[in-house]
PDB file of N, CA and C in Angstrom:
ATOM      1  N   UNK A   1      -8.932   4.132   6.991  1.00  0.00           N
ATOM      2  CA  UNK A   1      -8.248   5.058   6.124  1.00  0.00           C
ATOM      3  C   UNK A   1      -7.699   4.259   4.952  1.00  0.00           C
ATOM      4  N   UNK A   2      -7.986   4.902   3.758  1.00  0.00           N
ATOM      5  CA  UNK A   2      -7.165   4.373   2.457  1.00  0.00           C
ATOM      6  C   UNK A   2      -5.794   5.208   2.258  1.00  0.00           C
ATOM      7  N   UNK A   3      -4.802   4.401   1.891  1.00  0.00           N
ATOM      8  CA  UNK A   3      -4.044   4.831   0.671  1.00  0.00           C
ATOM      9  C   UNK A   3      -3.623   4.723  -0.335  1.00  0.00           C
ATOM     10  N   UNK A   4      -3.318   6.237  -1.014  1.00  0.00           N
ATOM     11  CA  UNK A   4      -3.088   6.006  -2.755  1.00  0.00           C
ATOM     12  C   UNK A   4      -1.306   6.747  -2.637  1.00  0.00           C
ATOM     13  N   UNK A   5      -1.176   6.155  -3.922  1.00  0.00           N
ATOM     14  CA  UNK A   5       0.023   7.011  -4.511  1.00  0.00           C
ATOM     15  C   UNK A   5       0.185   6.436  -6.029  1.00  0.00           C
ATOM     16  N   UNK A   6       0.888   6.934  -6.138  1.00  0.00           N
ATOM     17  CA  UNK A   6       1.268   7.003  -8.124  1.00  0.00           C
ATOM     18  C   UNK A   6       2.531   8.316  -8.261  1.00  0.00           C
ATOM     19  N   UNK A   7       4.124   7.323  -9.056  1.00  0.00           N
ATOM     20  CA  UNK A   7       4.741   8.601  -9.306  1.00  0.00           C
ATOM     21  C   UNK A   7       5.058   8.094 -10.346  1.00  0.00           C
ATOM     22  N   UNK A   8       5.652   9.434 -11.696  1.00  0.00           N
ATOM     23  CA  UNK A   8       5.988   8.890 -12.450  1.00  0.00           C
ATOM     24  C   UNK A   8       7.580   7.974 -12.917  1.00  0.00           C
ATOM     25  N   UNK A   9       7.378   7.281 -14.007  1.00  0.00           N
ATOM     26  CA  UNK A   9       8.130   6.091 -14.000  1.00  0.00           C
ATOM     27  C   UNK A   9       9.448   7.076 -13.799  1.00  0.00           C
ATOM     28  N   UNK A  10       9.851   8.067 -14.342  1.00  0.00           N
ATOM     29  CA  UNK A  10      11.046   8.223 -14.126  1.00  0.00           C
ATOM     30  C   UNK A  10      11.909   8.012 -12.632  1.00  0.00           C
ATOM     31  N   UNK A  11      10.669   8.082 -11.745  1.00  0.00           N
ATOM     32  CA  UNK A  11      10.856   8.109 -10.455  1.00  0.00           C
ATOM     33  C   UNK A  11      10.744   6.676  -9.683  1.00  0.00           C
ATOM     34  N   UNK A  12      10.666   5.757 -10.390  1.00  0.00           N
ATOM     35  CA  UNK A  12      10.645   4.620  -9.917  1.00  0.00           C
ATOM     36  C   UNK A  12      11.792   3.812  -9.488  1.00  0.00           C
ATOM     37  N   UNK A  13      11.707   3.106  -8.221  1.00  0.00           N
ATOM     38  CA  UNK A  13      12.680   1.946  -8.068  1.00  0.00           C
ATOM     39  C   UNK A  13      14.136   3.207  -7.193  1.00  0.00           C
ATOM     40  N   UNK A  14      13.924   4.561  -6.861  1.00  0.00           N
ATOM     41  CA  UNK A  14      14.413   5.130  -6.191  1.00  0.00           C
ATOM     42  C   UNK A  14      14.395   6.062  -4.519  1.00  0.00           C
ATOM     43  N   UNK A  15      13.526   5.110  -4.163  1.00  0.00           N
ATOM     44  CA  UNK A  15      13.030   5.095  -2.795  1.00  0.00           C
ATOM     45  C   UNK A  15      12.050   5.576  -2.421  1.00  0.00           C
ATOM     46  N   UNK A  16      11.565   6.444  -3.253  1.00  0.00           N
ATOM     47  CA  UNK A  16      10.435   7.809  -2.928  1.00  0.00           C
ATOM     48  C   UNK A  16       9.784   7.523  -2.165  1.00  0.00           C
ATOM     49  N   UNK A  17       8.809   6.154  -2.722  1.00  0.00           N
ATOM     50  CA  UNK A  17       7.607   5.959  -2.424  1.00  0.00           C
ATOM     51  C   UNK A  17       7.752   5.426  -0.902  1.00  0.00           C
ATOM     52  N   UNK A  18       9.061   4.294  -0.495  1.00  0.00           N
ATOM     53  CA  UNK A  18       9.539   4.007   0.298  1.00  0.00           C
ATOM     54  C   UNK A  18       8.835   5.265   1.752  1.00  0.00           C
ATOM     55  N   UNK A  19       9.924   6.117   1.567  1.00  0.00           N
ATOM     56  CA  UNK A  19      10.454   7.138   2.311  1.00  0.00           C
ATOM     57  C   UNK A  19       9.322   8.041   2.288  1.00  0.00           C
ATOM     58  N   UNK A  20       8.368   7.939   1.765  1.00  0.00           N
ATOM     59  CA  UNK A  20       7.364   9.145   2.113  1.00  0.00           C
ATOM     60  C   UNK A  20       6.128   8.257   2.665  1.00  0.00           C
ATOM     61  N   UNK A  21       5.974   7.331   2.108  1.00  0.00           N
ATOM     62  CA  UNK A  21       4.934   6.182   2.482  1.00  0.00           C
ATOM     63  C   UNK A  21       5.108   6.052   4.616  1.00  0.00           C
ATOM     64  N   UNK A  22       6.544   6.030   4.817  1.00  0.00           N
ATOM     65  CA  UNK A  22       7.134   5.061   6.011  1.00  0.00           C
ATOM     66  C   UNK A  22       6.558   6.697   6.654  1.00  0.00           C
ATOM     67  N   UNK A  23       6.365   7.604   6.484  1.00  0.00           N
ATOM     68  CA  UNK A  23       6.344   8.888   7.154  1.00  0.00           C
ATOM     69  C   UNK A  23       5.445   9.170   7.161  1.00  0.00           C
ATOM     70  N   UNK A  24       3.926   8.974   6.356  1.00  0.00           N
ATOM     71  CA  UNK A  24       3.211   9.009   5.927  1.00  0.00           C
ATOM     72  C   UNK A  24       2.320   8.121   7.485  1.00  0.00           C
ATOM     73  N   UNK A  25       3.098   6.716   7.322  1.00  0.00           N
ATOM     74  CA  UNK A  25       2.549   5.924   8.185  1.00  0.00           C
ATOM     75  C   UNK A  25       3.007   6.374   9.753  1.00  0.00           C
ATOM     76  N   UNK A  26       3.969   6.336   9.703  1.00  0.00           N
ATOM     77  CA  UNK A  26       4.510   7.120  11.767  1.00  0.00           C
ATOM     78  C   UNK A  26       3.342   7.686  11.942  1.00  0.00           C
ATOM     79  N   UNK A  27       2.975   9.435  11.058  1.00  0.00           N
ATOM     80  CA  UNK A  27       2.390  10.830  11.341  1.00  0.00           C
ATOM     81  C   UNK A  27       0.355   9.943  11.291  1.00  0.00           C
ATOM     82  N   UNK A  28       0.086   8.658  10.684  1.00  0.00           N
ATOM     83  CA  UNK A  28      -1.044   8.278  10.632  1.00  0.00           C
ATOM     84  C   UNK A  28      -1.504   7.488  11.930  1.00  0.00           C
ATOM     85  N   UNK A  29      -0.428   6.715  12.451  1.00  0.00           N
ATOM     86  CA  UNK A  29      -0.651   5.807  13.329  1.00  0.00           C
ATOM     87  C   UNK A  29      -0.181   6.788  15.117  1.00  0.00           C
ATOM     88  N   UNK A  30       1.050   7.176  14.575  1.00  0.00           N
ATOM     89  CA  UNK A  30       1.181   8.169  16.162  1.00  0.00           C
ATOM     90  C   UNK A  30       0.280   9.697  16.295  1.00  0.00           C
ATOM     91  N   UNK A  31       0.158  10.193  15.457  1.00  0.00           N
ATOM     92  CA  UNK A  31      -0.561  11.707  15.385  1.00  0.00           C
ATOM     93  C   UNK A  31      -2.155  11.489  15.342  1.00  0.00           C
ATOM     94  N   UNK A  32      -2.227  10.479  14.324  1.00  0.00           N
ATOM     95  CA  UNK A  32      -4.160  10.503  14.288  1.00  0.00           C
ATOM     96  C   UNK A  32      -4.785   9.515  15.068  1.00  0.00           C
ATOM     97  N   UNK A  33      -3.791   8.558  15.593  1.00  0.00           N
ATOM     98  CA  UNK A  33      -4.706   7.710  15.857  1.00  0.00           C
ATOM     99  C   UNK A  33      -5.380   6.632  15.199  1.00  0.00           C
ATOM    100  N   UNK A  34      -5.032   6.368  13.960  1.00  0.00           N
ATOM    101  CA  UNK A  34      -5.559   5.840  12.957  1.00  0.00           C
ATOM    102  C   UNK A  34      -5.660   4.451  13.298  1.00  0.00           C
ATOM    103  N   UNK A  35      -6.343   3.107  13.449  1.00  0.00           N
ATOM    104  CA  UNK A  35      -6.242   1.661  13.288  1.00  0.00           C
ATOM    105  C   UNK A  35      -5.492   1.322  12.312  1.00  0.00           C
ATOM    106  N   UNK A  36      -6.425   1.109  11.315  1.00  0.00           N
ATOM    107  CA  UNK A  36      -6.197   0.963  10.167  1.00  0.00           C
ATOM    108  C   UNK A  36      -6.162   1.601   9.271  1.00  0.00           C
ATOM    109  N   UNK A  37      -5.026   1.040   8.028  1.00  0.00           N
ATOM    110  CA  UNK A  37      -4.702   1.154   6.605  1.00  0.00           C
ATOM    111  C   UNK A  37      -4.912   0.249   5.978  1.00  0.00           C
ATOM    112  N   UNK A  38      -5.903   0.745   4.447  1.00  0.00           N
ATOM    113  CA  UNK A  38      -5.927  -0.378   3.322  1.00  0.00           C
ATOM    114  C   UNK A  38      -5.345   0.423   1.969  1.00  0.00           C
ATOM    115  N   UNK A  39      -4.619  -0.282   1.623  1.00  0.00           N
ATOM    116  CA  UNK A  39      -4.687  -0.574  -0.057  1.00  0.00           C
ATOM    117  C   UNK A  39      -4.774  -1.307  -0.876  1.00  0.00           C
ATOM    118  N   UNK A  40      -4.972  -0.841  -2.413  1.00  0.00           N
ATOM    119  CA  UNK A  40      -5.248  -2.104  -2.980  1.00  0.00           C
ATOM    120  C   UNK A  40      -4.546  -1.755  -4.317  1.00  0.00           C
ATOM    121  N   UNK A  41      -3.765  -2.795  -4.917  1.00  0.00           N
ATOM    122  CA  UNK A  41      -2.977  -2.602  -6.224  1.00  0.00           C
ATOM    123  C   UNK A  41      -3.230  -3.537  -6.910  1.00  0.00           C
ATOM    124  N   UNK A  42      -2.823  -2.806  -7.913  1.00  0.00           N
ATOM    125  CA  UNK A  42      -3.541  -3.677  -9.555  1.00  0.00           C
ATOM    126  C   UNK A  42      -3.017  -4.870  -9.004  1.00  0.00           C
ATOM    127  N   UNK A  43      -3.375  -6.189  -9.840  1.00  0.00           N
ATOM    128  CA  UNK A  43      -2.581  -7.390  -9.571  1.00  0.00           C
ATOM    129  C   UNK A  43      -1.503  -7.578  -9.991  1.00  0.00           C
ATOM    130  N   UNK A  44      -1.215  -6.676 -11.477  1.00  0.00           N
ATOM    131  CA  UNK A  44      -0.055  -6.669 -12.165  1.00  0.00           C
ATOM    132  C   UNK A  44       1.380  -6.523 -11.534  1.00  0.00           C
ATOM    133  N   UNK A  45       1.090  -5.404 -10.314  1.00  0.00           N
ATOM    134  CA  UNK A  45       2.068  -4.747  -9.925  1.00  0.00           C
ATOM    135  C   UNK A  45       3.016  -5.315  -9.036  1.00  0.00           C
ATOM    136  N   UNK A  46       3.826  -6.093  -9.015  1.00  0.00           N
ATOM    137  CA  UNK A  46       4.623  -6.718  -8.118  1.00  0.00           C
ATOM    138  C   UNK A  46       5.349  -5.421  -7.313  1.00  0.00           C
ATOM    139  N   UNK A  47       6.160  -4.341  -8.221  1.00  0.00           N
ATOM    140  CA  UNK A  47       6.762  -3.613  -7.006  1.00  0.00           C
ATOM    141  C   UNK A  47       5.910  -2.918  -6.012  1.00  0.00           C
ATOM    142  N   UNK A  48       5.050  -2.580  -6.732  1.00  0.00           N
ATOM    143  CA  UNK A  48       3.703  -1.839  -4.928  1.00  0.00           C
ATOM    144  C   UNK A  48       3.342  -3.035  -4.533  1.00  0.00           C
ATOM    145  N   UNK A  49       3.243  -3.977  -4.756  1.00  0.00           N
ATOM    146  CA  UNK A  49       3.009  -5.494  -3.922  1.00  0.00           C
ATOM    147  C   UNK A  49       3.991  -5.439  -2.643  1.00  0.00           C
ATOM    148  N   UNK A  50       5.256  -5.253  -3.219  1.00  0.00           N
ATOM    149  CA  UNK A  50       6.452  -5.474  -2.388  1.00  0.00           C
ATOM    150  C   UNK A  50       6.800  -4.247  -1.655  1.00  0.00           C
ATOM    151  N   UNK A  51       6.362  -3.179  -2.223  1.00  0.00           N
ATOM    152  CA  UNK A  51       6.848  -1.731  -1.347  1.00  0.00           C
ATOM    153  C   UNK A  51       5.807  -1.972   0.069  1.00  0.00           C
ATOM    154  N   UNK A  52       4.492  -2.432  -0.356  1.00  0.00           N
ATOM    155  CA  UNK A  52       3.768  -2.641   0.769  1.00  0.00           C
ATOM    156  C   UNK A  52       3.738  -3.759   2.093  1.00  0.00           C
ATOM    157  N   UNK A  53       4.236  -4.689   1.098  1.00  0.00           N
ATOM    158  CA  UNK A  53       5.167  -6.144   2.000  1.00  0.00           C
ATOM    159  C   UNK A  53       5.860  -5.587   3.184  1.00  0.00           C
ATOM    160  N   UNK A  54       7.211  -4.754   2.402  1.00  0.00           N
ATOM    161  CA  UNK A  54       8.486  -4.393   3.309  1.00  0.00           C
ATOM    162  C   UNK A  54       7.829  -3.499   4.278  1.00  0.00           C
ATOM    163  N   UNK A  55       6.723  -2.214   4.438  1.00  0.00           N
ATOM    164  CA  UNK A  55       6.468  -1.962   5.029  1.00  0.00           C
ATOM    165  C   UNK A  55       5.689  -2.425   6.057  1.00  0.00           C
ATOM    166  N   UNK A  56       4.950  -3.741   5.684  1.00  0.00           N
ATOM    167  CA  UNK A  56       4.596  -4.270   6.930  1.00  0.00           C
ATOM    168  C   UNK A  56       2.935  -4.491   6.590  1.00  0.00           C
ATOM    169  N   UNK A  57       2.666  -4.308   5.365  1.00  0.00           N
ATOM    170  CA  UNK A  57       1.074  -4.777   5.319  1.00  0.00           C
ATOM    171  C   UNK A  57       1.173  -6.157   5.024  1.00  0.00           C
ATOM    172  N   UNK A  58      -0.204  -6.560   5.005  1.00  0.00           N
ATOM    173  CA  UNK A  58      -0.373  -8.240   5.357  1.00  0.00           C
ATOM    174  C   UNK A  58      -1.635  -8.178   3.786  1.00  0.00           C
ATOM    175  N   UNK A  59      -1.326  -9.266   3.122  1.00  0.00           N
ATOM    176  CA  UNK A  59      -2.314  -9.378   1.691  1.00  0.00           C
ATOM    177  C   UNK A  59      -3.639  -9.837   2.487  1.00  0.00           C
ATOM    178  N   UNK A  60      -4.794  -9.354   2.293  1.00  0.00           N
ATOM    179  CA  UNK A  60      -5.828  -9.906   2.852  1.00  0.00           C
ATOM    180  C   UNK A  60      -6.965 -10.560   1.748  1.00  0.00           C
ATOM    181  N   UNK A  61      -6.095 -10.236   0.179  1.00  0.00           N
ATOM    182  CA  UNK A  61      -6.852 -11.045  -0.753  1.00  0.00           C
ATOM    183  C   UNK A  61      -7.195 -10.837  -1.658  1.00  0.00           C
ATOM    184  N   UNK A  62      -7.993 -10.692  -2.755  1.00  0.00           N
ATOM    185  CA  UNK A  62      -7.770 -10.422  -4.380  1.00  0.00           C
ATOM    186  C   UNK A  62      -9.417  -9.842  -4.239  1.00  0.00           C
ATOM    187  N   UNK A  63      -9.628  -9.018  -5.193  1.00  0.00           N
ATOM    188  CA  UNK A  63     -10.926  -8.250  -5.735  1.00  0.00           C
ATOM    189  C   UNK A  63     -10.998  -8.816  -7.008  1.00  0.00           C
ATOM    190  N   UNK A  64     -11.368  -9.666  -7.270  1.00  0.00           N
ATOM    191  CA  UNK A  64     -11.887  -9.870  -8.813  1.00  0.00           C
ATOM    192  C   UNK A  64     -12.280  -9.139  -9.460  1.00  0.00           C
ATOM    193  N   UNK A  65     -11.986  -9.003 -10.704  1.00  0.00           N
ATOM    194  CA  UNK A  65     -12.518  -7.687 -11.773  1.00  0.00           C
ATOM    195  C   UNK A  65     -13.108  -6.106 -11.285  1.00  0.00           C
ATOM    196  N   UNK A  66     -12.120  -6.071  -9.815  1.00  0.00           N
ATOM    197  CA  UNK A  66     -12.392  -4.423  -9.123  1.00  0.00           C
ATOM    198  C   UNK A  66     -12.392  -3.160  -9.659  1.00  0.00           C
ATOM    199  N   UNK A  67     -11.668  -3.492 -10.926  1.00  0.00           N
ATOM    200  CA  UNK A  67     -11.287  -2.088 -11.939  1.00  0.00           C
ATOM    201  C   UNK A  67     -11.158  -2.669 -13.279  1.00  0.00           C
ATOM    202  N   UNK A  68     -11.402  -1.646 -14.236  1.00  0.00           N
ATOM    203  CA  UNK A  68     -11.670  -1.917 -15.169  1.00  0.00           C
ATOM    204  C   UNK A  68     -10.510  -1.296 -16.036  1.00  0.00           C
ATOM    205  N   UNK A  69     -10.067  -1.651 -17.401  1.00  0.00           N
ATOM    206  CA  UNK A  69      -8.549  -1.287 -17.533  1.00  0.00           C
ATOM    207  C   UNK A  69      -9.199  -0.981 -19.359  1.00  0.00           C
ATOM    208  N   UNK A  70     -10.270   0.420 -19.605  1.00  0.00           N
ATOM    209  CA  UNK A  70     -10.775   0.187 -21.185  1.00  0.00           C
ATOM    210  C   UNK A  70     -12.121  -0.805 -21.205  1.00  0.00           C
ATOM    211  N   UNK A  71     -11.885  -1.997 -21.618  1.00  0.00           N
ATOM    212  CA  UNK A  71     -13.201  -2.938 -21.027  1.00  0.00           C
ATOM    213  C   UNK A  71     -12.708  -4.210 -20.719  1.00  0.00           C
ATOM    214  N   UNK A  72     -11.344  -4.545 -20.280  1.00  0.00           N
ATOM    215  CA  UNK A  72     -10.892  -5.702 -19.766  1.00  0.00           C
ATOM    216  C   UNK A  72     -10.938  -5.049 -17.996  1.00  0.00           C
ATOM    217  N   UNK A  73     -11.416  -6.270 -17.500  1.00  0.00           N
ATOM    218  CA  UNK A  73     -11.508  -6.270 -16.059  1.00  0.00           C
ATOM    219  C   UNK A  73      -9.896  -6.808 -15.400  1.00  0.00           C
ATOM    220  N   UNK A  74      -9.700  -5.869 -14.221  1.00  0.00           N
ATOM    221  CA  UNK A  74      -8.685  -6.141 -13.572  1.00  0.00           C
ATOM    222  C   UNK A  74      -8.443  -6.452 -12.355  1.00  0.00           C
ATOM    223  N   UNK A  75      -7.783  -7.189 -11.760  1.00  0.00           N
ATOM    224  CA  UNK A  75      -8.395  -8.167 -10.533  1.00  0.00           C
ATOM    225  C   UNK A  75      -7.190  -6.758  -9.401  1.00  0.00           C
ATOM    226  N   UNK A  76      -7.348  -6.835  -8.236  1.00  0.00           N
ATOM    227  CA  UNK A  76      -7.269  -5.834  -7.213  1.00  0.00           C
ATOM    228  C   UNK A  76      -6.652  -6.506  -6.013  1.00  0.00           C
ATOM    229  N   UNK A  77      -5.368  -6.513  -5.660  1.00  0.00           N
ATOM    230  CA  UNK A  77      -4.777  -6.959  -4.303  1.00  0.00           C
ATOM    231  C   UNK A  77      -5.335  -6.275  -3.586  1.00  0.00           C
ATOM    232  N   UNK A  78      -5.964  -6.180  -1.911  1.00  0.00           N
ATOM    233  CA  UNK A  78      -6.436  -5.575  -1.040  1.00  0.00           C
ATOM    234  C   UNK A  78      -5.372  -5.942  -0.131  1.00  0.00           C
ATOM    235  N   UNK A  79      -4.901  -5.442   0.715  1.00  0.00           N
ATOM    236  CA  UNK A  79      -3.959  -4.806   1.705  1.00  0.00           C
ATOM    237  C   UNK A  79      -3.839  -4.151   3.031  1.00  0.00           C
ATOM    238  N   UNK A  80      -3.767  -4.433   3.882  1.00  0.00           N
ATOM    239  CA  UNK A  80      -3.824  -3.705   5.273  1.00  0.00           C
ATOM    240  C   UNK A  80      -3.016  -3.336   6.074  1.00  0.00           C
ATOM    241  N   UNK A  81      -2.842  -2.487   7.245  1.00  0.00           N
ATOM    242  CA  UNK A  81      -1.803  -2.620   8.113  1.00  0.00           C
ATOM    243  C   UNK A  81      -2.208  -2.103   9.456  1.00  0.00           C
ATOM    244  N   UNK A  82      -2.424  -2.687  10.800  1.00  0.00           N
ATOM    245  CA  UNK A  82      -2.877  -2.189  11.948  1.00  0.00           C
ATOM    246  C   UNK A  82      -2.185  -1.539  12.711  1.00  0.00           C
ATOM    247  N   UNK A  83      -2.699  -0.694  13.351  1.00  0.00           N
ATOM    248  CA  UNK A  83      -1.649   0.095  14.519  1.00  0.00           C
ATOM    249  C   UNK A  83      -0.587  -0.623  14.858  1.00  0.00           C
ATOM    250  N   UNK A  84      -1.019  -1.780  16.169  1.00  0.00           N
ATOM    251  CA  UNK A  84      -0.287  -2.540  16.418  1.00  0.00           C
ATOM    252  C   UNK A  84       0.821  -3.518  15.650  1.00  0.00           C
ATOM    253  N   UNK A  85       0.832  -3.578  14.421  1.00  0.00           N
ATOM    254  CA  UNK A  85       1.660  -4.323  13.194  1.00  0.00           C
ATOM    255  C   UNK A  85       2.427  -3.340  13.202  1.00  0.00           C
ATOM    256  N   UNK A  86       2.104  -2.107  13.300  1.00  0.00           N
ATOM    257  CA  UNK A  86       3.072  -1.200  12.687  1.00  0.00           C
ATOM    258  C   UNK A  86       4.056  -0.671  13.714  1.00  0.00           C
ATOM    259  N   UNK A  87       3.662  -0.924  15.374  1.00  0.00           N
ATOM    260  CA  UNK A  87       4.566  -0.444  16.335  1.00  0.00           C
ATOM    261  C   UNK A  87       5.318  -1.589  16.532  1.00  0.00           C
ATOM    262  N   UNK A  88       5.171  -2.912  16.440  1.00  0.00           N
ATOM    263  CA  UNK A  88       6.169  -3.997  16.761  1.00  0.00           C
ATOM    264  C   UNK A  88       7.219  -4.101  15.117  1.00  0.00           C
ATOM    265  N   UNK A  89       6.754  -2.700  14.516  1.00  0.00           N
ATOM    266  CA  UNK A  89       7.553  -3.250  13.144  1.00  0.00           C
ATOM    267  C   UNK A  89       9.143  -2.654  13.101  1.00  0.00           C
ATOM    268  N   UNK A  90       9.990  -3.462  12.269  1.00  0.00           N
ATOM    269  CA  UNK A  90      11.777  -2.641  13.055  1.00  0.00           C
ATOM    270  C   UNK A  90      11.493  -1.322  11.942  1.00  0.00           C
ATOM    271  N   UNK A  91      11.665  -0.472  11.691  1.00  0.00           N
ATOM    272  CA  UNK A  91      11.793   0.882  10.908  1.00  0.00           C
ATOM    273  C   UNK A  91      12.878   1.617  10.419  1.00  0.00           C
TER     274      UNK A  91
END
């Protein structure tokens, strides 16, 4: 399973993503059954770097020129999080 999100800036740096993400993950890992979660964020982005940190994903490594930004290429953090990571995680 992938995930996305995007809110706008006004909404940034006020938990949202936090708090819907962490609920997001319980209802994926206890309800579906799910293994795994990947994402992947621009490289630019330190705070989805870190929103994904605190929740408990592990960096599994960079996409070189994965997206394209106009015609400059943009390199792609890839991201994961396993069932098991996520039940030994404090919440």
């Amino acid at each position: 399973m992938e995930l996305g999100y995007a809110l706008g800036k006004d909404h940034w740096r006020q938990g949202y993503a936090q708090e819907a993400l962490a609920c997001f993950l319980d209802h994926c890992f206890e309800a579906l059954a799910v293994r795994r979660i990947e994402a992947r964020v621009d490289s630019r982005n330190a705070a989805s770097s870190g929103l994904l940190r605190r929740l408990g994903f592990v960096s599994e490594g960079c996409l070189r020129e994965w997206m394209m930004e106009g015609t400059t290429p943009i390199d792609s953090q890839l991201f994961a999080l396993l069932a098991h990571e996520r039940a030994g995680a404090t919440r």
